[in-house]
C-alpha atoms as a PDB file:
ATOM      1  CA  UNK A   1     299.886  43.017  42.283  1.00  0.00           C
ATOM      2  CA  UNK A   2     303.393  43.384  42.363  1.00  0.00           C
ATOM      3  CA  UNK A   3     304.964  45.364  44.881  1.00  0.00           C
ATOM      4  CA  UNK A   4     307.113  48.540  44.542  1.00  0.00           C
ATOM      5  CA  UNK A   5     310.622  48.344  45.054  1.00  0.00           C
ATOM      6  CA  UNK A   6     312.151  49.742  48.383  1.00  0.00           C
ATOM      7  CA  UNK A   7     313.408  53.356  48.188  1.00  0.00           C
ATOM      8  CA  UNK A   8     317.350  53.240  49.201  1.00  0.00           C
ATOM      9  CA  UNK A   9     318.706  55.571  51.941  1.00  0.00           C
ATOM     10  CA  UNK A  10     319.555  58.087  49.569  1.00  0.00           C
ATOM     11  CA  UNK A  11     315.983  58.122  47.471  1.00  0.00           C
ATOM     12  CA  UNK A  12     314.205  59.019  50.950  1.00  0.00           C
ATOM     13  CA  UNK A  13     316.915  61.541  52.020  1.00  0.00           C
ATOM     14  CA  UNK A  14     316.026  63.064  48.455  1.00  0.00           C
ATOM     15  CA  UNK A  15     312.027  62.839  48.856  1.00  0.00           C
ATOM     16  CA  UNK A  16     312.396  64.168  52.490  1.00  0.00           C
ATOM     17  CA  UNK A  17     313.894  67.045  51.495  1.00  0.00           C
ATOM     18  CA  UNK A  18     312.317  68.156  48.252  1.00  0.00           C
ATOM     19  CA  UNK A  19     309.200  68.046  50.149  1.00  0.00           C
ATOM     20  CA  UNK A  20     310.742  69.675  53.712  1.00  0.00           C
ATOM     21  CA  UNK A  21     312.627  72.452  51.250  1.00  0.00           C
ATOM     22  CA  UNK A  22     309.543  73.584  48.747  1.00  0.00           C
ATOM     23  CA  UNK A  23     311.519  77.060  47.766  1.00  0.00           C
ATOM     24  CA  UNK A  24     315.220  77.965  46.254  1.00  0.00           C
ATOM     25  CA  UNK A  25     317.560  79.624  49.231  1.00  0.00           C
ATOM     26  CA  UNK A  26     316.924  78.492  52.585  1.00  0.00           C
ATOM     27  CA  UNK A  27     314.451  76.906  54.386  1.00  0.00           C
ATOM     28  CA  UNK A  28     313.889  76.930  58.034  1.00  0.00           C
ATOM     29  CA  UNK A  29     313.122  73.649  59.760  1.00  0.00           C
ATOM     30  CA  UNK A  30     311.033  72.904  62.892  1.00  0.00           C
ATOM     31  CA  UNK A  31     314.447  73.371  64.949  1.00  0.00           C
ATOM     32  CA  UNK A  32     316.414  76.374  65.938  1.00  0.00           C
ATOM     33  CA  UNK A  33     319.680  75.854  64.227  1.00  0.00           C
ATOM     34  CA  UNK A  34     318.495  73.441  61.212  1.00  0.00           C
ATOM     35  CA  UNK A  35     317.916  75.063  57.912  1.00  0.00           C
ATOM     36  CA  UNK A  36     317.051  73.043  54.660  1.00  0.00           C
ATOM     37  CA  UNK A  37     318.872  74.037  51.219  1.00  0.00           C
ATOM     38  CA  UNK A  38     318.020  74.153  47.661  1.00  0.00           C
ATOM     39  CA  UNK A  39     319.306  75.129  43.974  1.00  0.00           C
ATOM     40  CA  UNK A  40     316.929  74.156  41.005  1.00  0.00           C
ATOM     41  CA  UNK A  41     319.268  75.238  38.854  1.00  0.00           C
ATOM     42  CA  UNK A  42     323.507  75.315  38.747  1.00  0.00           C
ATOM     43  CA  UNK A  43     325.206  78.708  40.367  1.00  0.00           C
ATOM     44  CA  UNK A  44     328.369  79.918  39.447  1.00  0.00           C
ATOM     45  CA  UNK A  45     330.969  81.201  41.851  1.00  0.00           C
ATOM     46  CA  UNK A  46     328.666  83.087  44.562  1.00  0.00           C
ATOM     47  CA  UNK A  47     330.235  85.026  47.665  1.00  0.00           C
ATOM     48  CA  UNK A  48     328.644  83.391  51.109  1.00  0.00           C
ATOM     49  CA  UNK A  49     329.578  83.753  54.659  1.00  0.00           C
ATOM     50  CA  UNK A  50     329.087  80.125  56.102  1.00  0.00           C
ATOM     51  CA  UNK A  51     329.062  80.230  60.050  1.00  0.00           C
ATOM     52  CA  UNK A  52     330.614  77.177  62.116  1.00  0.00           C
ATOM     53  CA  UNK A  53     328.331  74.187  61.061  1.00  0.00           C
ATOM     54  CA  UNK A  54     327.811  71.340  59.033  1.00  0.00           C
ATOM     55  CA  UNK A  55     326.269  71.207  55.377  1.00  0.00           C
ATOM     56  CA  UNK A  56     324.906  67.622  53.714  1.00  0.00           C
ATOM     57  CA  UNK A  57     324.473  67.403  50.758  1.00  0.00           C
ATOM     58  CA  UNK A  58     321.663  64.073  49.555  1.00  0.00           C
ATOM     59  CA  UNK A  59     321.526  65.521  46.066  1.00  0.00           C
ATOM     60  CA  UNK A  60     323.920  67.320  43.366  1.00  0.00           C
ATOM     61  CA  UNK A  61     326.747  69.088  44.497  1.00  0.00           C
ATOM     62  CA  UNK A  62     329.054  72.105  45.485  1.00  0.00           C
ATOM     63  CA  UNK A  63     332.177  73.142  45.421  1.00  0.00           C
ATOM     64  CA  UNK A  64     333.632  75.763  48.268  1.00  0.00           C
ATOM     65  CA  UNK A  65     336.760  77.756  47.189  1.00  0.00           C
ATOM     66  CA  UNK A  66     339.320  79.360  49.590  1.00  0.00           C
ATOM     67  CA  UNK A  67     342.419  80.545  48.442  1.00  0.00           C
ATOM     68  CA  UNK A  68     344.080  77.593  46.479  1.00  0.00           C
ATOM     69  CA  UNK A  69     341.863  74.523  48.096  1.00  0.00           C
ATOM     70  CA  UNK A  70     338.653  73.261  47.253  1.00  0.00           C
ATOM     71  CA  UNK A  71     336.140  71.931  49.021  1.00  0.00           C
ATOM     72  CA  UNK A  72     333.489  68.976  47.440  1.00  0.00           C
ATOM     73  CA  UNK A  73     330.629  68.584  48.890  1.00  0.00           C
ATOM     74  CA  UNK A  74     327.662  65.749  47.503  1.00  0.00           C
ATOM     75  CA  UNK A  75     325.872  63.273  48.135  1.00  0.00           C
ATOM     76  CA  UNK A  76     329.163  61.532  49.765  1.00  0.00           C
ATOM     77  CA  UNK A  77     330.827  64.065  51.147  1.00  0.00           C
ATOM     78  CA  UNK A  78     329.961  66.992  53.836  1.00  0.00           C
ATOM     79  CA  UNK A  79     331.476  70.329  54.934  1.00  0.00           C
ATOM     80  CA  UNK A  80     332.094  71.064  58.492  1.00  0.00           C
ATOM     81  CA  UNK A  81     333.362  74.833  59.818  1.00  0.00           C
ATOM     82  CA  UNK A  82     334.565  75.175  62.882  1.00  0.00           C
ATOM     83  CA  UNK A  83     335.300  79.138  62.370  1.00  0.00           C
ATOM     84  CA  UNK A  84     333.131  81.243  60.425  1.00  0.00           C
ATOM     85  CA  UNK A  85     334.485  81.879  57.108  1.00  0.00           C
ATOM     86  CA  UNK A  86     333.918  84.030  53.813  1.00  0.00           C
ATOM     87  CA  UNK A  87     334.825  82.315  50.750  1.00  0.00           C
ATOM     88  CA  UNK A  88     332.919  81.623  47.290  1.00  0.00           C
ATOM     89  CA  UNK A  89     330.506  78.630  45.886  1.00  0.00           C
ATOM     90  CA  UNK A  90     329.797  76.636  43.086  1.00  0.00           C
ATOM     91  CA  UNK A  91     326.666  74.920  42.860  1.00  0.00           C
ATOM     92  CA  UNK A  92     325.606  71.969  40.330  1.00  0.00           C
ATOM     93  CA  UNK A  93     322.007  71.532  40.213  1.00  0.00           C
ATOM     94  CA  UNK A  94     318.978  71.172  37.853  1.00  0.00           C
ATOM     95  CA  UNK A  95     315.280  70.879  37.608  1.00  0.00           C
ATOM     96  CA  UNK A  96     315.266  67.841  37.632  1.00  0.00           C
ATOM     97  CA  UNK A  97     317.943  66.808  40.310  1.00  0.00           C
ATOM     98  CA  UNK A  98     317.968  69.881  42.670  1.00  0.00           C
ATOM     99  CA  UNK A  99     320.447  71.034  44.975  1.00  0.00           C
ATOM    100  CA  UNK A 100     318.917  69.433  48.198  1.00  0.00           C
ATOM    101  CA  UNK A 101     320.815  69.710  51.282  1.00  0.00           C
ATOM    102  CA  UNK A 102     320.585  70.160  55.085  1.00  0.00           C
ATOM    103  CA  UNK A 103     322.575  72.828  57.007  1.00  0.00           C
ATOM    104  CA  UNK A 104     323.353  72.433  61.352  1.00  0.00           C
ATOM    105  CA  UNK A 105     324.522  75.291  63.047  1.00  0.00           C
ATOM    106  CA  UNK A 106     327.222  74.242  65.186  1.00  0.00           C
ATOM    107  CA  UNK A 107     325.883  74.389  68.782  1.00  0.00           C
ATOM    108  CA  UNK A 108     329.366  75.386  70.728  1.00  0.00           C
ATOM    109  CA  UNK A 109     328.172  74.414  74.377  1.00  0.00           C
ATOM    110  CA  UNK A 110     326.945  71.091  72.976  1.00  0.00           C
ATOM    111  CA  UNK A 111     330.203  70.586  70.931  1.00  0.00           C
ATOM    112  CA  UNK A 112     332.329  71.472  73.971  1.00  0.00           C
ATOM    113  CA  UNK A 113     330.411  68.922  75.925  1.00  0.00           C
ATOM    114  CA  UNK A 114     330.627  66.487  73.703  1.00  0.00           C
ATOM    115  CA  UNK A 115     334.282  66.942  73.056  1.00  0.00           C
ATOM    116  CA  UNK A 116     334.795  66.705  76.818  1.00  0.00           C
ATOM    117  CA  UNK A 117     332.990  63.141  77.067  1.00  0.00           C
ATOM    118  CA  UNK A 118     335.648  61.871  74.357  1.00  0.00           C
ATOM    119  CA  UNK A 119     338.506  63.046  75.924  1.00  0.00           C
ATOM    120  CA  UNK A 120     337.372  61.688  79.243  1.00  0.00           C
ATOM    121  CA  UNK A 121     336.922  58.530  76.823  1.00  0.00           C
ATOM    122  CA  UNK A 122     340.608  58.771  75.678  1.00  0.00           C
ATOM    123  CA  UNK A 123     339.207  60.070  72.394  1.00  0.00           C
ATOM    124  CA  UNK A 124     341.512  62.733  72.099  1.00  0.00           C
ATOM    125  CA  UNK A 125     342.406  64.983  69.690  1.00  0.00           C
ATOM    126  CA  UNK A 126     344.757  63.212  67.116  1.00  0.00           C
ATOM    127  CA  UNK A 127     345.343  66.190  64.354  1.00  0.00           C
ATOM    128  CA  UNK A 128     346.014  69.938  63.604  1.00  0.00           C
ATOM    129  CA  UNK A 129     342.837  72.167  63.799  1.00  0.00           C
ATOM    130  CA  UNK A 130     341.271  73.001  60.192  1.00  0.00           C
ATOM    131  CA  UNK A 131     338.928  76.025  60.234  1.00  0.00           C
ATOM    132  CA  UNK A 132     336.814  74.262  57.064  1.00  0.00           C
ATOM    133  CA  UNK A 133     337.089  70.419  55.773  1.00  0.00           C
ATOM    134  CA  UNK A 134     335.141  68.175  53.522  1.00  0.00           C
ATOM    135  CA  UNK A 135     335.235  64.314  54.477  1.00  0.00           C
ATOM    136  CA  UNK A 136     333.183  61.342  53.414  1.00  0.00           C
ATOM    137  CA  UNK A 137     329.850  60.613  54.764  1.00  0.00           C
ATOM    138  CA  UNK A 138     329.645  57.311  56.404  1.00  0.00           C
ATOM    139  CA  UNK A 139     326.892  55.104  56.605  1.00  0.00           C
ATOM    140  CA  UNK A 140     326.394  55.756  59.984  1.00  0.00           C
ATOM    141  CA  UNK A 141     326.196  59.914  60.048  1.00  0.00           C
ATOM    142  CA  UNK A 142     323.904  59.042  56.889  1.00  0.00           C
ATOM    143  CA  UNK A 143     321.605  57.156  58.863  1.00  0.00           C
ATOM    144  CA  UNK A 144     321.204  59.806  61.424  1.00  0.00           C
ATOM    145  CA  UNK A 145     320.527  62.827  58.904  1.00  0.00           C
ATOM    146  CA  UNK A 146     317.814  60.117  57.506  1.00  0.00           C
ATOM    147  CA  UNK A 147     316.399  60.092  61.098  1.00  0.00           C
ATOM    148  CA  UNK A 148     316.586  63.661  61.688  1.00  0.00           C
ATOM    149  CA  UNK A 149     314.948  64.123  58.270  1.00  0.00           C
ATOM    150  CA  UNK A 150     311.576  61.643  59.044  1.00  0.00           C
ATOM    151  CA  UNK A 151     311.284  63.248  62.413  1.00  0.00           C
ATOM    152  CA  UNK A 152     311.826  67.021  60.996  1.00  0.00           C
ATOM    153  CA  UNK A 153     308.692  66.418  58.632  1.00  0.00           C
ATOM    154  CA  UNK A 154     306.280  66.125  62.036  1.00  0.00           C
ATOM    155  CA  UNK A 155     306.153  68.891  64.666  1.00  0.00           C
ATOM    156  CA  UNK A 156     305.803  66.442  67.516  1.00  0.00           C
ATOM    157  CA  UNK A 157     308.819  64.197  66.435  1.00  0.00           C
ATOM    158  CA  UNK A 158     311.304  67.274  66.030  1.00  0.00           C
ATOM    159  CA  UNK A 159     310.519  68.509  69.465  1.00  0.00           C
ATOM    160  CA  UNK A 160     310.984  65.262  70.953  1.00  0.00           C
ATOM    161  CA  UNK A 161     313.470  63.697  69.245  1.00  0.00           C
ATOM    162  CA  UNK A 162     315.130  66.336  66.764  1.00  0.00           C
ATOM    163  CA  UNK A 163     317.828  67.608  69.679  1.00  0.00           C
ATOM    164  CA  UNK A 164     318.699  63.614  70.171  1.00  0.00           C
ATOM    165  CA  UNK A 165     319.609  63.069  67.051  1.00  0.00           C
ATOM    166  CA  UNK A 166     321.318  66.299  66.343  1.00  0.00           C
ATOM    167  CA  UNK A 167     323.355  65.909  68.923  1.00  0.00           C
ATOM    168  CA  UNK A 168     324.456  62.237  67.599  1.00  0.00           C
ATOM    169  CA  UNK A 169     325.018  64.015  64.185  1.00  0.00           C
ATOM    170  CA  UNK A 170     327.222  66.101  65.931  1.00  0.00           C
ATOM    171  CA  UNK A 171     329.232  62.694  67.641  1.00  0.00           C
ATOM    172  CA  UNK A 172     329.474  61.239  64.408  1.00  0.00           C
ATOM    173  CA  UNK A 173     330.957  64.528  62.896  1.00  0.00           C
ATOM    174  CA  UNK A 174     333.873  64.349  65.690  1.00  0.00           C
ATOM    175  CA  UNK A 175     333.817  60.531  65.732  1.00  0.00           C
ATOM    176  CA  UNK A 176     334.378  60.926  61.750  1.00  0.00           C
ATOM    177  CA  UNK A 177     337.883  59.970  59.394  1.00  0.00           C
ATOM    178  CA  UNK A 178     338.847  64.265  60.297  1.00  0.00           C
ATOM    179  CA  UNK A 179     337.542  64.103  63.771  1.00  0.00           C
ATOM    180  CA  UNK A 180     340.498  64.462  65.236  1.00  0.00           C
ATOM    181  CA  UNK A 181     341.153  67.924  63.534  1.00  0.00           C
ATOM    182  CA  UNK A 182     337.282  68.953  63.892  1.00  0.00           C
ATOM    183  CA  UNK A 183     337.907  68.450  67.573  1.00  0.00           C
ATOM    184  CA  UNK A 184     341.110  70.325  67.952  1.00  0.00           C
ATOM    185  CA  UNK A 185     339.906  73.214  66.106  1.00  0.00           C
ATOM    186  CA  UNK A 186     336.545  73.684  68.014  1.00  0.00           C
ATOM    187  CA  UNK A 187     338.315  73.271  71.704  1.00  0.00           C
ATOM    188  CA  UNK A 188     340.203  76.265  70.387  1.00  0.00           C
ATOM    189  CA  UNK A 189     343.725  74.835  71.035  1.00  0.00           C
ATOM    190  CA  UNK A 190     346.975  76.840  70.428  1.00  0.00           C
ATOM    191  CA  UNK A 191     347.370  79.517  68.140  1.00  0.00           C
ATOM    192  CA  UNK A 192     344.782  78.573  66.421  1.00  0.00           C
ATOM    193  CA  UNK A 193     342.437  79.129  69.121  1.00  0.00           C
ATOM    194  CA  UNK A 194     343.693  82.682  69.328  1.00  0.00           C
ATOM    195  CA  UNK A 195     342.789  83.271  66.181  1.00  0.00           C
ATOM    196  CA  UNK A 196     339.263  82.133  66.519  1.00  0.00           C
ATOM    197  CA  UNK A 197     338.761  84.134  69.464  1.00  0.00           C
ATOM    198  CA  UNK A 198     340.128  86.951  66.817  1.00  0.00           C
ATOM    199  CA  UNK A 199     337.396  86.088  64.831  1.00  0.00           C
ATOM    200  CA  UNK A 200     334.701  86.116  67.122  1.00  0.00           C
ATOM    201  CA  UNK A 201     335.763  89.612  68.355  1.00  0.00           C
ATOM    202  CA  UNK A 202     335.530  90.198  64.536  1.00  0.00           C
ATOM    203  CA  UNK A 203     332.004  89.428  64.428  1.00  0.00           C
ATOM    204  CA  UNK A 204     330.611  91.046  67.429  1.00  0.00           C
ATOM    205  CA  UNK A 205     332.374  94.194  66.427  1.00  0.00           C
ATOM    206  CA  UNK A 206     332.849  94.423  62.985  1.00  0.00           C
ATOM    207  CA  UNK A 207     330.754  97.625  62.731  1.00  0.00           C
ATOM    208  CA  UNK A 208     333.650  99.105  65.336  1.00  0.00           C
ATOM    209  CA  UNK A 209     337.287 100.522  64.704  1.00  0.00           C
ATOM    210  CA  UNK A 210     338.938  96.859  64.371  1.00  0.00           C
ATOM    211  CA  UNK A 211     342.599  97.517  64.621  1.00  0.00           C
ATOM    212  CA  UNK A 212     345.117  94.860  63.539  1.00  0.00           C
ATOM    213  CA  UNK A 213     347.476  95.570  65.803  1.00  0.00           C
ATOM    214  CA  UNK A 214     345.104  95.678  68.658  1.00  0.00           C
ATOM    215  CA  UNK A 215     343.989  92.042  67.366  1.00  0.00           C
ATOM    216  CA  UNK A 216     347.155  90.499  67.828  1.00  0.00           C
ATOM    217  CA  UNK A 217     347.609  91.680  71.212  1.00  0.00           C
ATOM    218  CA  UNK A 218     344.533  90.043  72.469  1.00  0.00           C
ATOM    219  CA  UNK A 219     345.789  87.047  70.610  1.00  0.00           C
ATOM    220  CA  UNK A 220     348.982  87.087  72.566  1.00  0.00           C
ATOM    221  CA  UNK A 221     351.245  87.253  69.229  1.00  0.00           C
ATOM    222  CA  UNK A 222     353.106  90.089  67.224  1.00  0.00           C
ATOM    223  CA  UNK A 223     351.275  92.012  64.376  1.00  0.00           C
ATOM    224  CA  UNK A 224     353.178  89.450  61.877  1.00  0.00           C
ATOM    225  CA  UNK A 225     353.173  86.521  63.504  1.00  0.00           C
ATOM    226  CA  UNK A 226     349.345  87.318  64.119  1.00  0.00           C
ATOM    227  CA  UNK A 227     349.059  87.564  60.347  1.00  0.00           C
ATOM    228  CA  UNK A 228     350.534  84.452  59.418  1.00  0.00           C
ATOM    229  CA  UNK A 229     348.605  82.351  61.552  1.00  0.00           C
ATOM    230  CA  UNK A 230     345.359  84.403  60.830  1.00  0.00           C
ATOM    231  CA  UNK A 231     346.253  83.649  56.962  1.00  0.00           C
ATOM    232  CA  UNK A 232     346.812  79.868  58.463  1.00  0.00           C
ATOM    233  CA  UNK A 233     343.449  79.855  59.555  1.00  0.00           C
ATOM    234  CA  UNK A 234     341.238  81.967  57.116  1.00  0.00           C
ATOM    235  CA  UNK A 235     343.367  81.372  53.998  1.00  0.00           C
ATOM    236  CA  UNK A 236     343.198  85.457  53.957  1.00  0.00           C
ATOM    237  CA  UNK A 237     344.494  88.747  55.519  1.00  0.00           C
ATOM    238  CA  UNK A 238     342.890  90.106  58.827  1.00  0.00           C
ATOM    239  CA  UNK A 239     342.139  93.556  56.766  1.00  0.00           C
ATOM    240  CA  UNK A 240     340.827  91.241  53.795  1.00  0.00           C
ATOM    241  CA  UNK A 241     338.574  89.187  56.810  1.00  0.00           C
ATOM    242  CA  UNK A 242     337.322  92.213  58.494  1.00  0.00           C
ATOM    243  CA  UNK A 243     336.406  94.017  54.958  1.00  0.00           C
ATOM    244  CA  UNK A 244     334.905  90.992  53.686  1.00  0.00           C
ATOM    245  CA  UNK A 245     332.674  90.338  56.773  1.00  0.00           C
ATOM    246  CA  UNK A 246     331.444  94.026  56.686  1.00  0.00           C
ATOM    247  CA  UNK A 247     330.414  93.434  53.267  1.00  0.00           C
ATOM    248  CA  UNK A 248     328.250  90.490  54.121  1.00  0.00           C
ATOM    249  CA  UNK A 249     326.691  92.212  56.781  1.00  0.00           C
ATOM    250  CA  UNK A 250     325.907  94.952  54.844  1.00  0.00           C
ATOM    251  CA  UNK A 251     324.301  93.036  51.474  1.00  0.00           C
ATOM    252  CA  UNK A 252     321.856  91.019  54.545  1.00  0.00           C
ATOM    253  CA  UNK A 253     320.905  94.975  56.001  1.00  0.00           C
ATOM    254  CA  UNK A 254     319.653  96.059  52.926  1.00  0.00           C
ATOM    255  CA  UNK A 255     317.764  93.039  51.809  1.00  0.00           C
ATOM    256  CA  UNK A 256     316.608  91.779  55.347  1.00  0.00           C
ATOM    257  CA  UNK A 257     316.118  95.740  56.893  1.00  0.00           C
ATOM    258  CA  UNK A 258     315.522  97.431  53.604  1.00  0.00           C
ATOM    259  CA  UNK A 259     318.428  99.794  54.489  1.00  0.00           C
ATOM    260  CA  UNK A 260     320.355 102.133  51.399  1.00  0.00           C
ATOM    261  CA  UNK A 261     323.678 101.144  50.380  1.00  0.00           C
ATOM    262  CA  UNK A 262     324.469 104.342  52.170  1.00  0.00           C
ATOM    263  CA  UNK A 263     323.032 103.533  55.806  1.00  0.00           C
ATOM    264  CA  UNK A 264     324.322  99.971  55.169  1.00  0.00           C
ATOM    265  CA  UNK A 265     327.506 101.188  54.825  1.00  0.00           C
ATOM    266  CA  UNK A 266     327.638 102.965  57.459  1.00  0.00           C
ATOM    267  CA  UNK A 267     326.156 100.813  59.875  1.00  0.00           C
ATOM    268  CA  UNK A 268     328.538  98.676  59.279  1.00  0.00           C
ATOM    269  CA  UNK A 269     331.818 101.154  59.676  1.00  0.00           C
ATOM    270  CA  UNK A 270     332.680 102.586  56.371  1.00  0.00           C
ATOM    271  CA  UNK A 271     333.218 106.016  56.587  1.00  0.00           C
ATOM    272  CA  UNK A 272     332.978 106.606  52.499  1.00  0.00           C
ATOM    273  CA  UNK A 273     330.259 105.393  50.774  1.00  0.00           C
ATOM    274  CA  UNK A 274     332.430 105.487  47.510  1.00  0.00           C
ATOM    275  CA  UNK A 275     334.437 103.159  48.762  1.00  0.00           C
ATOM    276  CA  UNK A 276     332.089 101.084  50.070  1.00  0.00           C
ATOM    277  CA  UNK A 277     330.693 100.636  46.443  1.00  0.00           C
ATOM    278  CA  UNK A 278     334.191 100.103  44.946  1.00  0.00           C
ATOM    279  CA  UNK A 279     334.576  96.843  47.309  1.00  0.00           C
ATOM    280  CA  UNK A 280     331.310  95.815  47.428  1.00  0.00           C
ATOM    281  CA  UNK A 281     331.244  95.119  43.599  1.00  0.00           C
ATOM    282  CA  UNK A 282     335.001  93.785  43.771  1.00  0.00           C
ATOM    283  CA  UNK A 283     333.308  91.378  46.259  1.00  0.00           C
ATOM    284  CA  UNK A 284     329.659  90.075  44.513  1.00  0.00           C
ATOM    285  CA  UNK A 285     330.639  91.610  40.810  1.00  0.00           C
ATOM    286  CA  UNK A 286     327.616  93.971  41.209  1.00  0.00           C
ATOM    287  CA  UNK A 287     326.494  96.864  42.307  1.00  0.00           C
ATOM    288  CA  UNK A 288     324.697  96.953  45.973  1.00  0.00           C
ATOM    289  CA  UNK A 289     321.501  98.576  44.458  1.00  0.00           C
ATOM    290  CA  UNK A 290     321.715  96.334  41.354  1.00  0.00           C
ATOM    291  CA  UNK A 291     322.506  93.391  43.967  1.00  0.00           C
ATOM    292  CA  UNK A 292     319.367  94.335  46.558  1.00  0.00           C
ATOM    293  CA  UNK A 293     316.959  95.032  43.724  1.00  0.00           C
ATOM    294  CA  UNK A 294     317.225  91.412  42.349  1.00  0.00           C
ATOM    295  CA  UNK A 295     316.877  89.651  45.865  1.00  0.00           C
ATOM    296  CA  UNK A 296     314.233  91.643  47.376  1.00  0.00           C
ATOM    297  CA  UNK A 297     312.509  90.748  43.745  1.00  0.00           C
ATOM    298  CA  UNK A 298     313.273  87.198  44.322  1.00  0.00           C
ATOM    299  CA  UNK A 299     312.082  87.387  48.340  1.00  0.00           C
ATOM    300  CA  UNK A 300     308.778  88.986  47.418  1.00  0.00           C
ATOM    301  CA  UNK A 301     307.925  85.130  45.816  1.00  0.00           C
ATOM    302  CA  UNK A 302     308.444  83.497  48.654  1.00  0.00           C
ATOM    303  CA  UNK A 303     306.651  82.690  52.239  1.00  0.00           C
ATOM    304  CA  UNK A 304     306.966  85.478  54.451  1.00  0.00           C
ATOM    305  CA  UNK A 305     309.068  83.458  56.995  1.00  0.00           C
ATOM    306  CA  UNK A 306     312.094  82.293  54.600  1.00  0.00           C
ATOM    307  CA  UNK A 307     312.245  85.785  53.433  1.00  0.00           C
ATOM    308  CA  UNK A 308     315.035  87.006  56.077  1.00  0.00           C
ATOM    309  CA  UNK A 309     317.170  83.666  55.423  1.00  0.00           C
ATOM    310  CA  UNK A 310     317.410  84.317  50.971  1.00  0.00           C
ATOM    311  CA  UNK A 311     320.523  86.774  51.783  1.00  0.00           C
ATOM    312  CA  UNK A 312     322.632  84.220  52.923  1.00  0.00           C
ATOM    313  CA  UNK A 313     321.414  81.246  50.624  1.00  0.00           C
ATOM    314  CA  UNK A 314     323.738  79.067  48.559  1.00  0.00           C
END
């Protein structure tokens, strides 16, 4: 009987995750942090919020737009953020080939650490920080995600050796052809480390007053020179940052908490609830009841526990 041909890397990556992702959106894996992706079918430009990680892609492909750049990510290339940024996605995908891709949250702790052992090593940083890159994926950071895939598929081998290998993702990520400017950016160096501490006072507070002014104090600059870099950084304004982050947190209350536009709005610091509705359509080119009655619609098909993740899919 003749024997079936090996799968390649890339075929198990695929098979992995079509069965470890079962359901469009996001999937949550058997470790804190690791979240499984899918599209059966292509998405125009969508609004998302990414938070600092790293996306790979095994199958089809995206596209992540901010300001003038774009960002490719596929089968041979993955994203990393080192700040959390808004910006808009494209996906290609189809029934056939899905989307299928696997998302790590950036563990900062675990970063810094690891930073810490290459500089010790002489590794240091060699580039200026980037807040959001796309680079190729080498054999050896594919080999890991394969690992991390086969072990994520039994309970027993994610809890023992899921943090292992996540951790070596996270080496070959900084170890990568834009390490050097991965690693700058996430030991928060220079002004651009001002502005990321800008932006984590951002998202802690963003239902707060969140003046400008009072930004770039903290940050150690003047209200313009605070803007340029923050524009550096972000590729947008503070006020266009802060808004835009509101507005995220806001579509995820009403879907995940059931909230009105109206409470939504104001739990997250508008003080007019026209206004509110002016910018939230500006933003997702919908409504927010038009927007939170079509994703509660699409959460009530799926299992209970990847409901509170849909919000903040693709």
């Amino acid at each position: 009987m003749p024997q079936s041909p090996v799968m390649s890397r890339s075929q198990r990556m695929i098979a992995l995750l079509g069965q470890l992702a079962p359901h469009e959106g996001y999937t949550r894996s058997a470790l804190d942090g690791v979240r499984f992706m899918r599209a059966n079918h292509p998405l125009g430009r969508t609004q998302v919020l990414y938070e600092p990680g790293i996306v790979i892609v095994c199958q089809g492909r995206k596209r992540g737009f901010l300001a003038d750049e774009v960002y490719v990510y596929d089968a041979q290339h993955y994203l990393v953020l080192s700040v959390p940024l808004p910006f808009s996605t494209e996906t290609e995908a189809s029934e056939e080939e899905p989307m299928l891709a696997v998302s790590l949250s950036l563990d900062m702790l675990a970063v810094a650490d690891l930073v810490l052992t290459l500089d010790q090593s002489g590794v240091g940083p060699a580039a200026a920080p980037l807040g959001i890159i796309a680079t190729p994926l080498g054999d050896d950071l594919a080999d890991a995600t394969l690992r991390l895939l086969q072990c994520l598929a039994s309970p027993l081998e994610a809890e023992v050796l899921g943090p292992a290998i996540v951790r070596e993702i996270s080496f070959r990520v900084l170890m990568g052809e834009q390490g050097g400017a991965i690693r700058a950016a996430l030991t928060h160096q220079g002004r651009f480390g001002k502005v990321a501490k800008a932006l984590r006072r951002i998202h802690a507070d963003y239902a707060g007053t969140l003046d400008v002014a009072r930004l770039a104090a903290e940050a150690g600059m003047s209200v313009p020179a605070f803007h340029v870099h923050f524009k550096a950084v972000t590729h947008t304004s503070p006020i266009q940052y802060i808004k835009s982050t509101r507005l995220h947190q806001a579509r995820l209350l009403m879907i995940r908490d059931n909230l009105s536009a109206q409470a939504a709005s104001a739990s997250v610091g508008y003080e007019s609830s026209s206004q509110f509705n002016r910018e939230f359509k500006r933003l997702f080119g919908r409504t927010p009841g038009d927007e939170a009655r079509d994703l509660k619609h699409a959460l009530a098909l799926l299992p209970a526990q990847d409901r509170a993740q849909l919000a903040l899919a693709h």
